[in-house]
Protein backbone atom coordinates (compact mmCIF):
# COMPACT_ATOMS: atom_id res chain seq x y z
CA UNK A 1 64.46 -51.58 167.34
CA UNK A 2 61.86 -48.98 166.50
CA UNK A 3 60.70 -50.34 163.46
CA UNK A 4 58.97 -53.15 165.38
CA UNK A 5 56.72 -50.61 166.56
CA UNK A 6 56.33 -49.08 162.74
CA UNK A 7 52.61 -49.54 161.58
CA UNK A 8 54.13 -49.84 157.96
CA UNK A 9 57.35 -50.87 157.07
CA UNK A 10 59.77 -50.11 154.34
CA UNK A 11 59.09 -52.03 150.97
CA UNK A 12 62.72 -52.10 150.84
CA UNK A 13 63.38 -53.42 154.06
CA UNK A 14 60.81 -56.11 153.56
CA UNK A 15 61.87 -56.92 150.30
CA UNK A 16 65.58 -57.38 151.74
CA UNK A 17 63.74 -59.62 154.36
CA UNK A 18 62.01 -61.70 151.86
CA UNK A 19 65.00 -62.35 149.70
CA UNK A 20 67.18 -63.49 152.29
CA UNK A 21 64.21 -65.58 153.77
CA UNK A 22 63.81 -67.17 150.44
CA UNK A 23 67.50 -67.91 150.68
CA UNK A 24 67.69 -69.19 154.07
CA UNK A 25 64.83 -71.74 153.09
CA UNK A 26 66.05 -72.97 149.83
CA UNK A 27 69.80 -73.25 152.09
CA UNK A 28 68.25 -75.53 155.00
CA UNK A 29 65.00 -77.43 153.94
CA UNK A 30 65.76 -77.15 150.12
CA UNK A 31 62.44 -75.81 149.06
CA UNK A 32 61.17 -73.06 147.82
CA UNK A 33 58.81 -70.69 149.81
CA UNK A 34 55.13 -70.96 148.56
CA UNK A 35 51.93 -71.36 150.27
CA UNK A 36 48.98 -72.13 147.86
CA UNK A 37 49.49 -75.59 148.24
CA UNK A 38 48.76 -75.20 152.50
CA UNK A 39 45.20 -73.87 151.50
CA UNK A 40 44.64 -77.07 149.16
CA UNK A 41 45.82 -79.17 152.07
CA UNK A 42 43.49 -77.19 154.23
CA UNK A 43 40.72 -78.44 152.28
CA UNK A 44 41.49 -81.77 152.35
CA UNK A 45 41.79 -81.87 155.85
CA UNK A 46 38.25 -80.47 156.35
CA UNK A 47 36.98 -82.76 153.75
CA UNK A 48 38.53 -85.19 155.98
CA UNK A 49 36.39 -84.45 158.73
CA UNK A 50 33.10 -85.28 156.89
CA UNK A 51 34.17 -88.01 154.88
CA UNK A 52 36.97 -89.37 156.97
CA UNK A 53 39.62 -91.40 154.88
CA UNK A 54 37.66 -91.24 152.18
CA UNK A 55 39.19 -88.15 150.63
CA UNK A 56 42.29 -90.03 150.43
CA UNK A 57 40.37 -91.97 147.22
CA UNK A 58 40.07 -88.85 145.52
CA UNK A 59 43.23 -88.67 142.96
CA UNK A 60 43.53 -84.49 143.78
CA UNK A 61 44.34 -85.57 147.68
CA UNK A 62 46.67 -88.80 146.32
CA UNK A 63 49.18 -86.27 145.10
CA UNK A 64 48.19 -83.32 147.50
CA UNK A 65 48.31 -85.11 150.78
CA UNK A 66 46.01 -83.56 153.45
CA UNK A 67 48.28 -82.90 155.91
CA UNK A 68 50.19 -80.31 158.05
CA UNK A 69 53.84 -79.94 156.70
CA UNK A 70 56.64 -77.13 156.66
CA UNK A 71 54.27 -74.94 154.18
CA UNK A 72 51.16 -74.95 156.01
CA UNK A 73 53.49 -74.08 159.40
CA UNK A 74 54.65 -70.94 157.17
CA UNK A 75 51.02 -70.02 156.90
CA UNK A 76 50.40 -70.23 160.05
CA UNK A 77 53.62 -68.28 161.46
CA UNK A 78 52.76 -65.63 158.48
CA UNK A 79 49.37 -64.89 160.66
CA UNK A 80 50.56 -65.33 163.91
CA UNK A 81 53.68 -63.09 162.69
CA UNK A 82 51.15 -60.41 161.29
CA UNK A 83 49.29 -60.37 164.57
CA UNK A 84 52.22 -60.10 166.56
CA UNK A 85 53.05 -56.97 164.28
CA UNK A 86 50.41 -55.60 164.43
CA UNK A 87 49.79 -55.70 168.52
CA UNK A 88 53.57 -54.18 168.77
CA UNK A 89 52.90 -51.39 166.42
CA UNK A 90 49.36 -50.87 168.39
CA UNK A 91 47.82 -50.95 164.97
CA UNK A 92 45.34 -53.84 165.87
CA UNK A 93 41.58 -53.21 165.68
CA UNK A 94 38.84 -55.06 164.67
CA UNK A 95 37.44 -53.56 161.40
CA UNK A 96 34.70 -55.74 158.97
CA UNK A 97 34.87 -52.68 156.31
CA UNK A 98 37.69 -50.59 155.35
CA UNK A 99 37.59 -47.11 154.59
CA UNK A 100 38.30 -47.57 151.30
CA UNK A 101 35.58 -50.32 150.29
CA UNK A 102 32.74 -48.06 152.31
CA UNK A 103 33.55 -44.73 150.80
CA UNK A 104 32.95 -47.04 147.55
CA UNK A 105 30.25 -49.48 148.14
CA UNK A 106 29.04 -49.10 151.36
CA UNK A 107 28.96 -50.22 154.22
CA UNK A 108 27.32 -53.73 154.11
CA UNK A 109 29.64 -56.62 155.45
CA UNK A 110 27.18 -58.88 153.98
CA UNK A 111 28.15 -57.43 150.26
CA UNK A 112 31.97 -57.55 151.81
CA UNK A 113 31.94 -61.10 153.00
CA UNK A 114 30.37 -62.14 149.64
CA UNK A 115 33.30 -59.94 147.62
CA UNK A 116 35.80 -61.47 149.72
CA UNK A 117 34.78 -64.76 149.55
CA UNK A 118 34.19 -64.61 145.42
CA UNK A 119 38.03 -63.11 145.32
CA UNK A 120 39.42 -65.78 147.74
CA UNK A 121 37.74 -68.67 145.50
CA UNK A 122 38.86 -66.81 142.12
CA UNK A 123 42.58 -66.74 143.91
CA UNK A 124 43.14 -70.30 145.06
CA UNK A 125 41.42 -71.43 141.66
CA UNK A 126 44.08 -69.03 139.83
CA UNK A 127 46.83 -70.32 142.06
CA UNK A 128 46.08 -73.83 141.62
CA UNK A 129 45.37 -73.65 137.88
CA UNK A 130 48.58 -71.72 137.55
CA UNK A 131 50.85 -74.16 139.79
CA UNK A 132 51.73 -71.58 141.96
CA UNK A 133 50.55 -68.82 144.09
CA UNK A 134 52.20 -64.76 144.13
CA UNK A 135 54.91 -65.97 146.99
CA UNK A 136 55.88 -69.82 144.96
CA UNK A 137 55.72 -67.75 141.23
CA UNK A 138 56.55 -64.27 142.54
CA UNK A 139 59.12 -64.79 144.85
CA UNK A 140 60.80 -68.37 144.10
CA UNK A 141 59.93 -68.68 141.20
CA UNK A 142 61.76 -65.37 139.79
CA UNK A 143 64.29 -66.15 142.38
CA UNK A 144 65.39 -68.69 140.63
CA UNK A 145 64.76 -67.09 137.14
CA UNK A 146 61.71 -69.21 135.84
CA UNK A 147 60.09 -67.60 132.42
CA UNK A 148 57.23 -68.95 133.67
CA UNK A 149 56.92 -67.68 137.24
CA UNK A 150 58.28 -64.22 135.66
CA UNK A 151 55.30 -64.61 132.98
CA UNK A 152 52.72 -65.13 136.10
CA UNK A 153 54.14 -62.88 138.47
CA UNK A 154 53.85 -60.02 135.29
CA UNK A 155 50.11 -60.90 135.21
CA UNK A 156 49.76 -61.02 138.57
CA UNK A 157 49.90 -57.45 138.41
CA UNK A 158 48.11 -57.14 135.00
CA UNK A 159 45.24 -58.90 136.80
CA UNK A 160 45.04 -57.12 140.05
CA UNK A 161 45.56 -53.47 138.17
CA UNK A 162 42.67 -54.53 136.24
CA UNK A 163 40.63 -55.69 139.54
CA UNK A 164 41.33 -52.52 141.26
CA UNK A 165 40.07 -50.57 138.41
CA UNK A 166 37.16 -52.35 137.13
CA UNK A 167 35.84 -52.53 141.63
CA UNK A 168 36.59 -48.69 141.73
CA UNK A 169 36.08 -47.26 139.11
CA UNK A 170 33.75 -49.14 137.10
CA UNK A 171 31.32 -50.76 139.21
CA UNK A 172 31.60 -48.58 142.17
């Protein structure tokens, strides 16, 4: 069992681990694994806490019900899985910059909080507009041979190729 204490694991292995996840979840609860959708719920439910039942009158929330349910469980266990990894493979620190992002732009965690935020809000807006995130296109969807979550996942990668290149190279 010493790759639980592996800061990095194979791609392969994980990829292995993903596919027969995938599997397993489509076998017992007869969805597919995705997680966008838990972030929209997310959002509701905070709404929810300002406006109280109010959100339910908004048509987005009638069809995207503001609630916890198997997805945004997955999201949680995906963080409380990461930390867990990341305490066994003593690879858990606190960090606000990484290496990377300094040696390019500095290091202000203002400017990195900002960046962060900008690319979260540009990723659940792509996600939503796109019906799916990279694990409900990327994984189930190409599972299960979809053109169209093969046609997303393909500029998934188009898109984040050209991110990484116009941040460092272009505007760093």
């Amino acid at each position: 069992m010493e790759i639980i204490n592996e800061v990095r694991w194979s791609p392969y292995a994980v990829g292995i681990g993903i596919g027969v996840l995938s599997w397993l979840t489509f076998l017992i609860s007869g969805k597919p694994l995705a997680s966008s959708t838990s972030f929209a719920r997310t959002s509701g439910m905070i709404e929810k806490l300002f406006r109280g039942d109010k959100v339910h009158d908004k048509p987005y929330y009638q069809k995207t019900k503001p609630r916890v349910e198997w997805q945004w469980m997955l999201v949680l266990g995906i963080a409380i899985g990461a930390f867990i990894s990341a305490l066994f493979s003593g690879d858990f620190r606190g960090q606000w910059i990484p290496s990377l992002w300094e040696s390019a732009f500095g290091a202000s965690r203002l400017l990195r909080l900002a960046i962060a935020l900008l690319g979260g809000v540009f990723l659940g807006f792509g996600a939503r507009w796109g019906s799916g995130c990279t694990s409900g296109h990327g994984i189930s969807g190409t599972l299960q041979l979809a053109v169209s979550s093969w046609i997303s996942a393909i500029c998934f990668f188009i898109g984040g190729i050209f991110a990484a290149w116009l941040l460092y190279h272009i505007i760093a």
